[in-house]
C-alpha atoms as a PDB file:
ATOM      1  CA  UNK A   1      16.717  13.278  20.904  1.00  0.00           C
ATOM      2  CA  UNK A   2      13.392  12.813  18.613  1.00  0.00           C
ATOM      3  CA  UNK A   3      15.050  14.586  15.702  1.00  0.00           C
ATOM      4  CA  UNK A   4      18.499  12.282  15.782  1.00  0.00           C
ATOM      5  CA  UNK A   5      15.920   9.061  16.072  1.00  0.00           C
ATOM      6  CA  UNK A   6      13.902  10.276  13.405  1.00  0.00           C
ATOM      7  CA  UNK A   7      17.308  10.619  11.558  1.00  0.00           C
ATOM      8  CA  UNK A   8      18.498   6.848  12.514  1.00  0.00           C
ATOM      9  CA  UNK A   9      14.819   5.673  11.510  1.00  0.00           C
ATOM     10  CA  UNK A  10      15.861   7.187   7.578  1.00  0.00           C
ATOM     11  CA  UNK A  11      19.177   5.882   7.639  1.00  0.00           C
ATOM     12  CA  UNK A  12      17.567   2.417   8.290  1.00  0.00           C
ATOM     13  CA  UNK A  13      14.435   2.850   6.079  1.00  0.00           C
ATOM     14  CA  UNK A  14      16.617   4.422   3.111  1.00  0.00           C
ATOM     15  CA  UNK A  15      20.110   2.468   3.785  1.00  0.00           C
ATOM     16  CA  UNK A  16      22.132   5.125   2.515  1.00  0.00           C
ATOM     17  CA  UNK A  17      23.476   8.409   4.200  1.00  0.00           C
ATOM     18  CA  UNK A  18      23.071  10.750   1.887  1.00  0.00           C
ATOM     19  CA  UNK A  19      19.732   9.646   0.698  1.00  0.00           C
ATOM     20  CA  UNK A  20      18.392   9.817   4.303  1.00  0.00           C
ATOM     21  CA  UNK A  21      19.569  12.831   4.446  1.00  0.00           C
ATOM     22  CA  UNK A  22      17.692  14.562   1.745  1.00  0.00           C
ATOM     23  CA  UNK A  23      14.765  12.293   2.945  1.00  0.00           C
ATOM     24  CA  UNK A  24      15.166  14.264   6.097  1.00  0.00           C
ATOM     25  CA  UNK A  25      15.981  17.493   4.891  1.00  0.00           C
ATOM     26  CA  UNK A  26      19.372  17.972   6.440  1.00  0.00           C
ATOM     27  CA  UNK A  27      22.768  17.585   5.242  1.00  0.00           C
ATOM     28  CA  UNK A  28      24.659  14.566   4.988  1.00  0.00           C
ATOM     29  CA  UNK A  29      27.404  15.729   7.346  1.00  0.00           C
ATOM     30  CA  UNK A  30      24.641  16.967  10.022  1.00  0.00           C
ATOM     31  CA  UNK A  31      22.885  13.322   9.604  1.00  0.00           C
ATOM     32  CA  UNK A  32      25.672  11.674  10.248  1.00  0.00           C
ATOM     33  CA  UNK A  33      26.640  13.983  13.260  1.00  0.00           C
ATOM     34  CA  UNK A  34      23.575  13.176  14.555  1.00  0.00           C
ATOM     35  CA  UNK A  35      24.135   9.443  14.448  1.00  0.00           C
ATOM     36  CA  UNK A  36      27.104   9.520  16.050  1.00  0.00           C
ATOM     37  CA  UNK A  37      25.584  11.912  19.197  1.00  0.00           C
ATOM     38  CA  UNK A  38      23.308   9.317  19.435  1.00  0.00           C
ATOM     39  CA  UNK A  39      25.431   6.172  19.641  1.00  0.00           C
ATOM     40  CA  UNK A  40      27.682   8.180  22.226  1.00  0.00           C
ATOM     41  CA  UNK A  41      23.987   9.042  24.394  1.00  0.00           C
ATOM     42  CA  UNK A  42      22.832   5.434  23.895  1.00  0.00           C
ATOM     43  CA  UNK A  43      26.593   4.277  24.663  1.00  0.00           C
ATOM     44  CA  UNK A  44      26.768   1.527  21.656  1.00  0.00           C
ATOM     45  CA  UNK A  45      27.533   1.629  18.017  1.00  0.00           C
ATOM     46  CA  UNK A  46      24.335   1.258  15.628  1.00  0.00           C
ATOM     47  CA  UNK A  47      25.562   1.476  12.437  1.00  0.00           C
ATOM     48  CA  UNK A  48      28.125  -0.904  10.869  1.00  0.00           C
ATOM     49  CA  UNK A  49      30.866   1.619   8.981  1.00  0.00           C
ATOM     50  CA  UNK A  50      32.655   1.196   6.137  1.00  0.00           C
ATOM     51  CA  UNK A  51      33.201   3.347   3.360  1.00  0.00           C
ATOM     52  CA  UNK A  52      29.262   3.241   3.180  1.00  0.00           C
ATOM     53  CA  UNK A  53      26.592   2.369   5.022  1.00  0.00           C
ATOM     54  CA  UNK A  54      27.000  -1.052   5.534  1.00  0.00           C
ATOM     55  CA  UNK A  55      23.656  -1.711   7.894  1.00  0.00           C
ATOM     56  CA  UNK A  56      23.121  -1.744  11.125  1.00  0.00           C
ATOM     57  CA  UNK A  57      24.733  -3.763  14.897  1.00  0.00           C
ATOM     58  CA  UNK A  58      22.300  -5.878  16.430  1.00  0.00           C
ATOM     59  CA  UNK A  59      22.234  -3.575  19.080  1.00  0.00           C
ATOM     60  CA  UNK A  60      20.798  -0.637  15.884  1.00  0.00           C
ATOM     61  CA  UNK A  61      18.113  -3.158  15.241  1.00  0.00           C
ATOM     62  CA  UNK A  62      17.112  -3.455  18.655  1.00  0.00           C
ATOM     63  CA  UNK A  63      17.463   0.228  18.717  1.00  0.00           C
ATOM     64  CA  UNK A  64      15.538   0.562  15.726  1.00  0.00           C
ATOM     65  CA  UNK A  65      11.956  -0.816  17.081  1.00  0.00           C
ATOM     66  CA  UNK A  66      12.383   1.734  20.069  1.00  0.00           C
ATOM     67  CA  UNK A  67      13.143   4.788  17.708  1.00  0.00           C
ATOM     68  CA  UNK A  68      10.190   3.948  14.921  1.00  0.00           C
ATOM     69  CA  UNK A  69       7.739   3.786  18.091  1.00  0.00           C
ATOM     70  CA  UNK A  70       8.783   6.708  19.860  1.00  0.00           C
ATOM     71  CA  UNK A  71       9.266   8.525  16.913  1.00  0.00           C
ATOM     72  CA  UNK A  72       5.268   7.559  15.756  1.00  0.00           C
ATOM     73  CA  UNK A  73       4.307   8.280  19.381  1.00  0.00           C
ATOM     74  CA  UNK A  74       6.175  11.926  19.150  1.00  0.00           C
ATOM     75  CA  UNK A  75       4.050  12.589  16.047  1.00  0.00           C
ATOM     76  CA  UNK A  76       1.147  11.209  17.497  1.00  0.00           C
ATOM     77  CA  UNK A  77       1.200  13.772  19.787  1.00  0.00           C
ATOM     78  CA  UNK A  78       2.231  16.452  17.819  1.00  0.00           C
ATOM     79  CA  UNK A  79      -0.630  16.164  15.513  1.00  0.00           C
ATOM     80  CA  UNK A  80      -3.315  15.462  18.464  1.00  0.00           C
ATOM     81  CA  UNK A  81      -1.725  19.282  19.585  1.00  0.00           C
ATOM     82  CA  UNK A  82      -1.972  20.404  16.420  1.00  0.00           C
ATOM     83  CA  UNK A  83      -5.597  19.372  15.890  1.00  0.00           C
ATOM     84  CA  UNK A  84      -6.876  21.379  19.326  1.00  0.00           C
ATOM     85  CA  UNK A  85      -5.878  24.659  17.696  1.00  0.00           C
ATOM     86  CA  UNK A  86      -7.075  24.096  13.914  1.00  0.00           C
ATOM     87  CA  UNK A  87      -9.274  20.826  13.758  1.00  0.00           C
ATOM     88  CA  UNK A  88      -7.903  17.506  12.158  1.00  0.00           C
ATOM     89  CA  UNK A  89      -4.852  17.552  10.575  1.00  0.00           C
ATOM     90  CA  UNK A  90      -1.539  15.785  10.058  1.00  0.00           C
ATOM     91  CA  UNK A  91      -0.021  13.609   7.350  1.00  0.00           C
ATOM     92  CA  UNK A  92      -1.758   9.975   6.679  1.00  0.00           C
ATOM     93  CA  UNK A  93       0.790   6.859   4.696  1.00  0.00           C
ATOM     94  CA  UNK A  94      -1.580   5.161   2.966  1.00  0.00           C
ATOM     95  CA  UNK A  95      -0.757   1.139   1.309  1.00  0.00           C
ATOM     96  CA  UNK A  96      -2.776   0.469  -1.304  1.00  0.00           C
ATOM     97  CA  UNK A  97      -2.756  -2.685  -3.327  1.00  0.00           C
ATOM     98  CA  UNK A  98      -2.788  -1.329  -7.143  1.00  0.00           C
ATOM     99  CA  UNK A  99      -5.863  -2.950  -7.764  1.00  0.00           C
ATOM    100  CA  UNK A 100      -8.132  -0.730  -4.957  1.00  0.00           C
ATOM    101  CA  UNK A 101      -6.329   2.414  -6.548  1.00  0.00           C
ATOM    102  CA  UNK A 102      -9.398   2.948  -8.468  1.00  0.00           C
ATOM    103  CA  UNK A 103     -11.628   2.955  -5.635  1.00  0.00           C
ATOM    104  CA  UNK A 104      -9.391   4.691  -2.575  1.00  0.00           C
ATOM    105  CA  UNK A 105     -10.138   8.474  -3.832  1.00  0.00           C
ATOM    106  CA  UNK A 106     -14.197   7.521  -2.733  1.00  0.00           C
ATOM    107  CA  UNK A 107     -12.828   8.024   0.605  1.00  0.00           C
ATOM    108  CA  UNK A 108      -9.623   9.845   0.683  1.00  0.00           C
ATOM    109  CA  UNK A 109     -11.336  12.161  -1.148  1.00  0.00           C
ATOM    110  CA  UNK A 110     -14.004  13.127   0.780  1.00  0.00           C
ATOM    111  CA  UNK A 111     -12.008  12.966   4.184  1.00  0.00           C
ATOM    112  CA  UNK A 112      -9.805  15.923   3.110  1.00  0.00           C
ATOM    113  CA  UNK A 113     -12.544  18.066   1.837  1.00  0.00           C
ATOM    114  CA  UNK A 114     -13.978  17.962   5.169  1.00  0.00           C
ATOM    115  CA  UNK A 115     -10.650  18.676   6.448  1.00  0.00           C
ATOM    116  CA  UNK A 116      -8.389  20.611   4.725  1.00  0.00           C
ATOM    117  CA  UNK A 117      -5.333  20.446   7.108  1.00  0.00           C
ATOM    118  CA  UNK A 118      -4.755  16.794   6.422  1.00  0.00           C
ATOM    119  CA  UNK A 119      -1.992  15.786   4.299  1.00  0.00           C
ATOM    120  CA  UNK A 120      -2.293  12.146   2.497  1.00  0.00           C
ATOM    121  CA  UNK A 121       0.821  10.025   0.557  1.00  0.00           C
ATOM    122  CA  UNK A 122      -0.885   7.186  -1.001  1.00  0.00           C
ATOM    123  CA  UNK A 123       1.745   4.651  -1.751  1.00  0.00           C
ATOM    124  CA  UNK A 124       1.080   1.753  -4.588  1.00  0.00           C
ATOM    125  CA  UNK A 125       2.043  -1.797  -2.626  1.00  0.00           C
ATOM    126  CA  UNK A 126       1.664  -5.328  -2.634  1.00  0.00           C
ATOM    127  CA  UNK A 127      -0.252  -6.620   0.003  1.00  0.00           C
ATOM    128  CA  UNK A 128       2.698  -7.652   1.667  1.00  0.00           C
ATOM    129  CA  UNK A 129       4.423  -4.558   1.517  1.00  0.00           C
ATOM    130  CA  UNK A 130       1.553  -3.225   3.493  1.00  0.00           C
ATOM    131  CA  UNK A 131       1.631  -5.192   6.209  1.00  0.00           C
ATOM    132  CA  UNK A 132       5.656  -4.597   6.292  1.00  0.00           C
ATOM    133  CA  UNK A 133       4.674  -1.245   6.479  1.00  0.00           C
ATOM    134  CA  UNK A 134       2.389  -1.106   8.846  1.00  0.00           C
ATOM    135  CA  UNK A 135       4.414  -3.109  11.532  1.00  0.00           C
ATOM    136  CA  UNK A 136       7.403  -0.613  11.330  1.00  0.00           C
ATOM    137  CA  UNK A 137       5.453   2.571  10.938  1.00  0.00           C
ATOM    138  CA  UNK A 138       6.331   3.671   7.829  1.00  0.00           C
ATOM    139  CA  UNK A 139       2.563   3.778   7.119  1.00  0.00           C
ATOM    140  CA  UNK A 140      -0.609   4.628   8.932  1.00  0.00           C
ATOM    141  CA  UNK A 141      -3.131   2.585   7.525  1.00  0.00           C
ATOM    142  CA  UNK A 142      -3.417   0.292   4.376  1.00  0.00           C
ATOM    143  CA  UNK A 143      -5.962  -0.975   2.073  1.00  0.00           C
ATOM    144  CA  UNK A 144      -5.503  -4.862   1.466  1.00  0.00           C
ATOM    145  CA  UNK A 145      -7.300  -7.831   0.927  1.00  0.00           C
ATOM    146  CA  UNK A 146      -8.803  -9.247   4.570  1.00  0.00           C
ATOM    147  CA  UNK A 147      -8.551 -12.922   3.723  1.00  0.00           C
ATOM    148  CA  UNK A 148      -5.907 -14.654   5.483  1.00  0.00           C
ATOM    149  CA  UNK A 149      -5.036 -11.411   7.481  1.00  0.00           C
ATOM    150  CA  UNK A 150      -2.143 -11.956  10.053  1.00  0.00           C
ATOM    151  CA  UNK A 151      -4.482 -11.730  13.903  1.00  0.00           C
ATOM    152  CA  UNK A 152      -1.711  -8.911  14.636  1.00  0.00           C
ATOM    153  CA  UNK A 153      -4.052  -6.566  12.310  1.00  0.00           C
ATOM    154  CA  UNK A 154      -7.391  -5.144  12.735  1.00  0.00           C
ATOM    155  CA  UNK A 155      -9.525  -4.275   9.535  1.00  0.00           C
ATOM    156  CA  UNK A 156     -12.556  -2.132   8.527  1.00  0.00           C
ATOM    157  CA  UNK A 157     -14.689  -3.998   5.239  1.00  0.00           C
ATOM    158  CA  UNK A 158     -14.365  -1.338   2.475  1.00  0.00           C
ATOM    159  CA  UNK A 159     -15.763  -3.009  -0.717  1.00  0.00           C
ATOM    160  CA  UNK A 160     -15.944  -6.454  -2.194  1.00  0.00           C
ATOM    161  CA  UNK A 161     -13.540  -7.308  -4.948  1.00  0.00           C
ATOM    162  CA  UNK A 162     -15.645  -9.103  -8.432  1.00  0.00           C
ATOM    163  CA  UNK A 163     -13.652 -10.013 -11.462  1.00  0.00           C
ATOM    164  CA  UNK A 164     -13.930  -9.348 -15.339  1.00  0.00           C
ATOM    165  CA  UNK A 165     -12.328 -10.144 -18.412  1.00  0.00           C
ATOM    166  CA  UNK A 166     -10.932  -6.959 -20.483  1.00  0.00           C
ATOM    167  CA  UNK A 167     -10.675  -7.078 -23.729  1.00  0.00           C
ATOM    168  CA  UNK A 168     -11.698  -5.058 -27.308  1.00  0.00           C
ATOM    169  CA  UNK A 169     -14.651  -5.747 -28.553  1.00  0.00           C
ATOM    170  CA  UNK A 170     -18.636  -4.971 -28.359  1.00  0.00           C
ATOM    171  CA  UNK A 171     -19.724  -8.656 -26.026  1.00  0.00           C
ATOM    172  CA  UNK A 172     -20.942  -7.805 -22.484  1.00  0.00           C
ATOM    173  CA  UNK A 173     -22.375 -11.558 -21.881  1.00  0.00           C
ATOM    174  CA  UNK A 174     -20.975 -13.310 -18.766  1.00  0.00           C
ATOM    175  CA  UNK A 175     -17.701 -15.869 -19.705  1.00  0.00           C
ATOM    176  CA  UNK A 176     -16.600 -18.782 -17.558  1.00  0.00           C
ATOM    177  CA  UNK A 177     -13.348 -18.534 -16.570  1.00  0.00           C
ATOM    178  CA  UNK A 178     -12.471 -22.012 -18.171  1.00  0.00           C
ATOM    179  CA  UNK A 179     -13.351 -19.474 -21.449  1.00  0.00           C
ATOM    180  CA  UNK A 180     -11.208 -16.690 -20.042  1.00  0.00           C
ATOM    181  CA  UNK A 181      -8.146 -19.008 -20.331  1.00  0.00           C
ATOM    182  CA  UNK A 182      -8.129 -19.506 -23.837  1.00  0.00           C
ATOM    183  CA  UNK A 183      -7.386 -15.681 -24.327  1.00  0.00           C
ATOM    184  CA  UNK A 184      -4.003 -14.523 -24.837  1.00  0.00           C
ATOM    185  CA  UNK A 185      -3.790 -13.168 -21.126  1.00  0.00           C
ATOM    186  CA  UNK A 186      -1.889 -10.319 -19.740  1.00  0.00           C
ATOM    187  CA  UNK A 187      -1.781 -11.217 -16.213  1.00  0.00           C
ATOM    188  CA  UNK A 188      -0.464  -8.759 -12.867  1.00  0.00           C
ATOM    189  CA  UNK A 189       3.070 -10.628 -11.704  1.00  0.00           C
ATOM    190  CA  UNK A 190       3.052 -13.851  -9.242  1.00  0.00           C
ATOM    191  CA  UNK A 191       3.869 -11.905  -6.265  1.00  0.00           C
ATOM    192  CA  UNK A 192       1.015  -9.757  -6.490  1.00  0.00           C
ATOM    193  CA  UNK A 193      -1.816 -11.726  -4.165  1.00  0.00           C
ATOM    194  CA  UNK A 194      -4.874 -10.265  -6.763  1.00  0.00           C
ATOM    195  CA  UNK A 195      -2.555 -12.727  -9.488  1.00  0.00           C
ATOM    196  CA  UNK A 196      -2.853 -15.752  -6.966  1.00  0.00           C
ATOM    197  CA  UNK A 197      -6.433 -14.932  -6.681  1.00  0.00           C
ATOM    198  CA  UNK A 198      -6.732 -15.647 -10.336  1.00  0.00           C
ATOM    199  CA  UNK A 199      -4.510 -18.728 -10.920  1.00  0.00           C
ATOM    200  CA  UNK A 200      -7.016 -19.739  -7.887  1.00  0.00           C
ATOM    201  CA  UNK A 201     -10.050 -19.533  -9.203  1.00  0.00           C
ATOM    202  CA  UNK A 202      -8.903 -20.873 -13.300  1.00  0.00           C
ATOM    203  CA  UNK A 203      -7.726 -23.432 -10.808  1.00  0.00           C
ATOM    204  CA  UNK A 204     -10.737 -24.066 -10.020  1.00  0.00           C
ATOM    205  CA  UNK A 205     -11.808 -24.200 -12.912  1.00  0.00           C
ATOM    206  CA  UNK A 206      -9.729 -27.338 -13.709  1.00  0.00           C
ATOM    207  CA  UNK A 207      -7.618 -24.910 -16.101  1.00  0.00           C
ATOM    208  CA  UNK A 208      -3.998 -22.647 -15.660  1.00  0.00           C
ATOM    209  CA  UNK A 209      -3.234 -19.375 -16.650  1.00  0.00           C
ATOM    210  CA  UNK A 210      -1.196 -19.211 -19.195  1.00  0.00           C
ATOM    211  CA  UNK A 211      -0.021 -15.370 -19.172  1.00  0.00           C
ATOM    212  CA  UNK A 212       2.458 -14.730 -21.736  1.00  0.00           C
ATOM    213  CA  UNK A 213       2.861 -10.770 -20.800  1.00  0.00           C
ATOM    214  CA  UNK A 214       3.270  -9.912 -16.731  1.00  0.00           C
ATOM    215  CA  UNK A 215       3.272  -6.876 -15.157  1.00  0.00           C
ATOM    216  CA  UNK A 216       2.934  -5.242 -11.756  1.00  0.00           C
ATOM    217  CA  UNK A 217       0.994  -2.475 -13.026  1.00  0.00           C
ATOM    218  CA  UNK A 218      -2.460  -2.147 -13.975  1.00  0.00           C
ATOM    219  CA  UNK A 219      -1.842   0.834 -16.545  1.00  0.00           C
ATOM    220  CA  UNK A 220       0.184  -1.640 -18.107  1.00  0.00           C
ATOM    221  CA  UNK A 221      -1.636  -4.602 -18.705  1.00  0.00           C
ATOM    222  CA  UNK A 222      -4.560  -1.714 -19.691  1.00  0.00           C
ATOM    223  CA  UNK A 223      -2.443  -0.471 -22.674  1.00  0.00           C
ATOM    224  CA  UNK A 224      -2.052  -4.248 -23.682  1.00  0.00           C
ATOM    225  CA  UNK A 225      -5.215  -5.195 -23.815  1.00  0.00           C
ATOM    226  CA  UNK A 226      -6.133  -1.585 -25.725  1.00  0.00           C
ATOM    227  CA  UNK A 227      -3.509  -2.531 -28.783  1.00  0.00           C
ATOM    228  CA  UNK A 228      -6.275  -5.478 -29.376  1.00  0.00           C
ATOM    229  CA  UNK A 229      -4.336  -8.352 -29.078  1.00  0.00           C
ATOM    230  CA  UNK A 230      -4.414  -9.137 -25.531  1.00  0.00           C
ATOM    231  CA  UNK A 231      -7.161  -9.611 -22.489  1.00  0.00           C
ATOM    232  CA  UNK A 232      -6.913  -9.266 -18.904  1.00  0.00           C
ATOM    233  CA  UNK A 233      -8.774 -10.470 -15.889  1.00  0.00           C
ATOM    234  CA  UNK A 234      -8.934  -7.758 -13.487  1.00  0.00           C
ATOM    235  CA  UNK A 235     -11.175  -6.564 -10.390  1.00  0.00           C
ATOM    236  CA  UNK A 236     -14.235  -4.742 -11.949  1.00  0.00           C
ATOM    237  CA  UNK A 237     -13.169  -1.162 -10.265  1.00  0.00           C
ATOM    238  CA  UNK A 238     -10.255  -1.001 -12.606  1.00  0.00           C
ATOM    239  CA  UNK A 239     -12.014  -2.677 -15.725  1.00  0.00           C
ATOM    240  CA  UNK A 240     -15.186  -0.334 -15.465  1.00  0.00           C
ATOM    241  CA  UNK A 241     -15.510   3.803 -15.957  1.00  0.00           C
ATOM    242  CA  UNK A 242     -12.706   5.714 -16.603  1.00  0.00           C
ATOM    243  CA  UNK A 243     -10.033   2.679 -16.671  1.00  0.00           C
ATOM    244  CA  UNK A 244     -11.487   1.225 -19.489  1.00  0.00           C
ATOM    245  CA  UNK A 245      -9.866   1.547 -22.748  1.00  0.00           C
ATOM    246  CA  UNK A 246     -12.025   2.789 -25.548  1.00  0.00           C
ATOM    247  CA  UNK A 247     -13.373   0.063 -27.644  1.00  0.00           C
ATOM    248  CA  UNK A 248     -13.427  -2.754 -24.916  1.00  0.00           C
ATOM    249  CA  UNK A 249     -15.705  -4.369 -22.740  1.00  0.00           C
ATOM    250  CA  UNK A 250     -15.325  -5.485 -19.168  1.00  0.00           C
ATOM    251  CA  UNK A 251     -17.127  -9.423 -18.890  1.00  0.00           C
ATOM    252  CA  UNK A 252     -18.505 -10.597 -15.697  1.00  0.00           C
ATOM    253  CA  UNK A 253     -16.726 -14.057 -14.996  1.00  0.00           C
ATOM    254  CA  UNK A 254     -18.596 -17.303 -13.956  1.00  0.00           C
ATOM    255  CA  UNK A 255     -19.138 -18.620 -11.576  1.00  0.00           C
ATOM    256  CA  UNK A 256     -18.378 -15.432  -9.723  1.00  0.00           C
ATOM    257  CA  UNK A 257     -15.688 -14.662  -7.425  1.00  0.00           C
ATOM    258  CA  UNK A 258     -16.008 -12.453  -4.659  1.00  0.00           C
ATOM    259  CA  UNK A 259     -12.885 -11.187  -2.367  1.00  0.00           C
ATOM    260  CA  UNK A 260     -13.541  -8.541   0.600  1.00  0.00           C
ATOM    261  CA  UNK A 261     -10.673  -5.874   0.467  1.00  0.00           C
ATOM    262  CA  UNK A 262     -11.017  -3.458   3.753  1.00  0.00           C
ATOM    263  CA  UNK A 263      -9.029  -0.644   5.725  1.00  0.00           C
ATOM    264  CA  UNK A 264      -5.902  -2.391   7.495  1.00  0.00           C
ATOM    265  CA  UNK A 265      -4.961  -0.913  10.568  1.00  0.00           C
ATOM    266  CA  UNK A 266      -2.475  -2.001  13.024  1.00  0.00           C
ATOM    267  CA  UNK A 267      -3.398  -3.244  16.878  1.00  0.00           C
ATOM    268  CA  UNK A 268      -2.433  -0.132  18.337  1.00  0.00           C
ATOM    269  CA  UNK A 269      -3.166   1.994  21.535  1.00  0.00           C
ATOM    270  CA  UNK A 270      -3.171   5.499  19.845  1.00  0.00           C
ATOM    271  CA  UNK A 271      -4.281   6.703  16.566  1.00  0.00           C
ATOM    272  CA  UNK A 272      -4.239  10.032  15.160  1.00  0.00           C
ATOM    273  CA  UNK A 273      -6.936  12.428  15.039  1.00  0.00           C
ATOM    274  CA  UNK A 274      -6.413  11.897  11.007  1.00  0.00           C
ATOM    275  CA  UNK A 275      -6.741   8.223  11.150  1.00  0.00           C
ATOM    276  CA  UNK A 276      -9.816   8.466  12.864  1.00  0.00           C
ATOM    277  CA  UNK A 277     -11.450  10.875  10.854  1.00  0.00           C
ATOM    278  CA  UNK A 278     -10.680   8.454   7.812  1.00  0.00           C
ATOM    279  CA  UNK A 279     -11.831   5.073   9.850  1.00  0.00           C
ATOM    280  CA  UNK A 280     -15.183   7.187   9.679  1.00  0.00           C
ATOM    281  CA  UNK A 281     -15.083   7.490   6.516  1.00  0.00           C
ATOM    282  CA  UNK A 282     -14.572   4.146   5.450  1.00  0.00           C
ATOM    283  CA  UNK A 283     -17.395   3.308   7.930  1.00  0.00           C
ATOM    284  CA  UNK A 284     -19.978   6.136   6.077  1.00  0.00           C
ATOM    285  CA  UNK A 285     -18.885   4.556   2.458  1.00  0.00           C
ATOM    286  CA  UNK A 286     -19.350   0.938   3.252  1.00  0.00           C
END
């Protein structure tokens, strides 16, 4: 019965049959086979039909919170078995909000050159993909801000988030933000929570960004502000070391601005042996 769940938890995740089905590794025909032996075990139809997938019955949602826990329990376990034989190992989801990318490998790296039988997908999100993610287990652990964290979360402090102003030329000197927003500004889109940060703070500041190039990627605004006609205010782990475009300079931005980003984990029972092993890591790099 795990496998046909862990089927109906695809179907759901990537709405479409034969997509799930190579997400899966099976055929289409044998996912949807498996579908239908499970609505006849469960005695109730999940999945709306039509030509296509067309969602799911209210009684495939309710089924659907059953099958993503019992299918994380199921590898829970398997990978707790699997780590009495040959040490840690299993496959860690990782949410990361783009602007921690830079700083994530400090301790994903380590934690799988200690042990080499752990897998890692590290998935680019918004913060509120992450928490999305993390309440329907389609990821183990994410790294977010921590302000204004739902209570339903736990977190782990990873690093604190400062703020600079990108942009070509040879001036290191501190700016005010008030300063900053006379740039022509390349910005991260409004949905992303590090761009609210920012209108925030030139809020603050009595002034209002006024970002006439958006993006919701970093390597973006980067290449912007590297043609020399744009700037960018972005955390100081992606405006500092190998980020940095040749030729520009990352400013420190006054008065400064400090935002703790951390190791979200969900309020659960169990963890893996994987997620533990990279809980301690977090804890030795802090």
């Amino acid at each position: 019965m795990i496998d046909k769940l862990e089927m109906f938890v695809a179907l759901a995740r990537e709405g479409h049959f034969g997509r799930a089905a190579l997400a899966h590794g099976v055929t289409q025909p044998t996912l949807s086979s498996a579908i239908r032996a499970l609505e006849d075990q469960l005695g109730v139809q999940l999945v709306i039909r039509s030509a296509r997938y067309q969602g799911l019955t209210p009684e495939g949602l309710r089924t659907l919170d059953w099958a993503r826990r019992i299918t994380r329990d199921a590898r829970l376990l398997r990978e707790e078995m699997r780590g009495t034989r040959r040490g840690v190992a299993g496959h860690l989801r990782l949410g990361v909000i783009p602007t921690a990318l830079a700083r994530v490998a400090t301790i994903t790296a380590p934690l799988m050159a200690a042990h080499p039988e752990v897998r890692m997908t590290i998935r680019s999100a918004s913060s509120k993909e992450i928490i999305e993610g993390l309440e329907t287990f389609e990821l183990d652990a994410g790294v977010s801000y921590i302000d204004g964290l739902p209570a339903r979360l736990s977190h782990i402090p990873f690093f604190d988030e400062h703020y600079r102003l990108v942009e070509r030329g040879q001036d290191t000197a501190p700016l005010p933000w008030v300063e900053a927003a006379t740039r022509p500004l390349c910005l991260l889109t409004p949905e992303m929570q590090n761009r609210r940060i920012i209108d925030h703070h030139l809020s603050e500041a009595g002034v209002q960004a006024e970002a006439r190039l958006s993006s919701n990627s970093t390597i973006a605004l980067l290449a912007h502000v590297a043609s020399g006609n744009w700037a960018a205010i972005l955390p100081e782990a992606l405006a500092e070391g190998l980020m940095l475009p040749e030729g520009c300079t990352a400013r420190p931005l006054t008065p400064e601005a400090v935002h703790p980003v951390g190791l979200l984990l969900p309020a659960r029972d169990l963890i893996s042996p994987a997620l533990a092993a990279l809980i301690a890591q977090v804890g030795r790099s802090v």
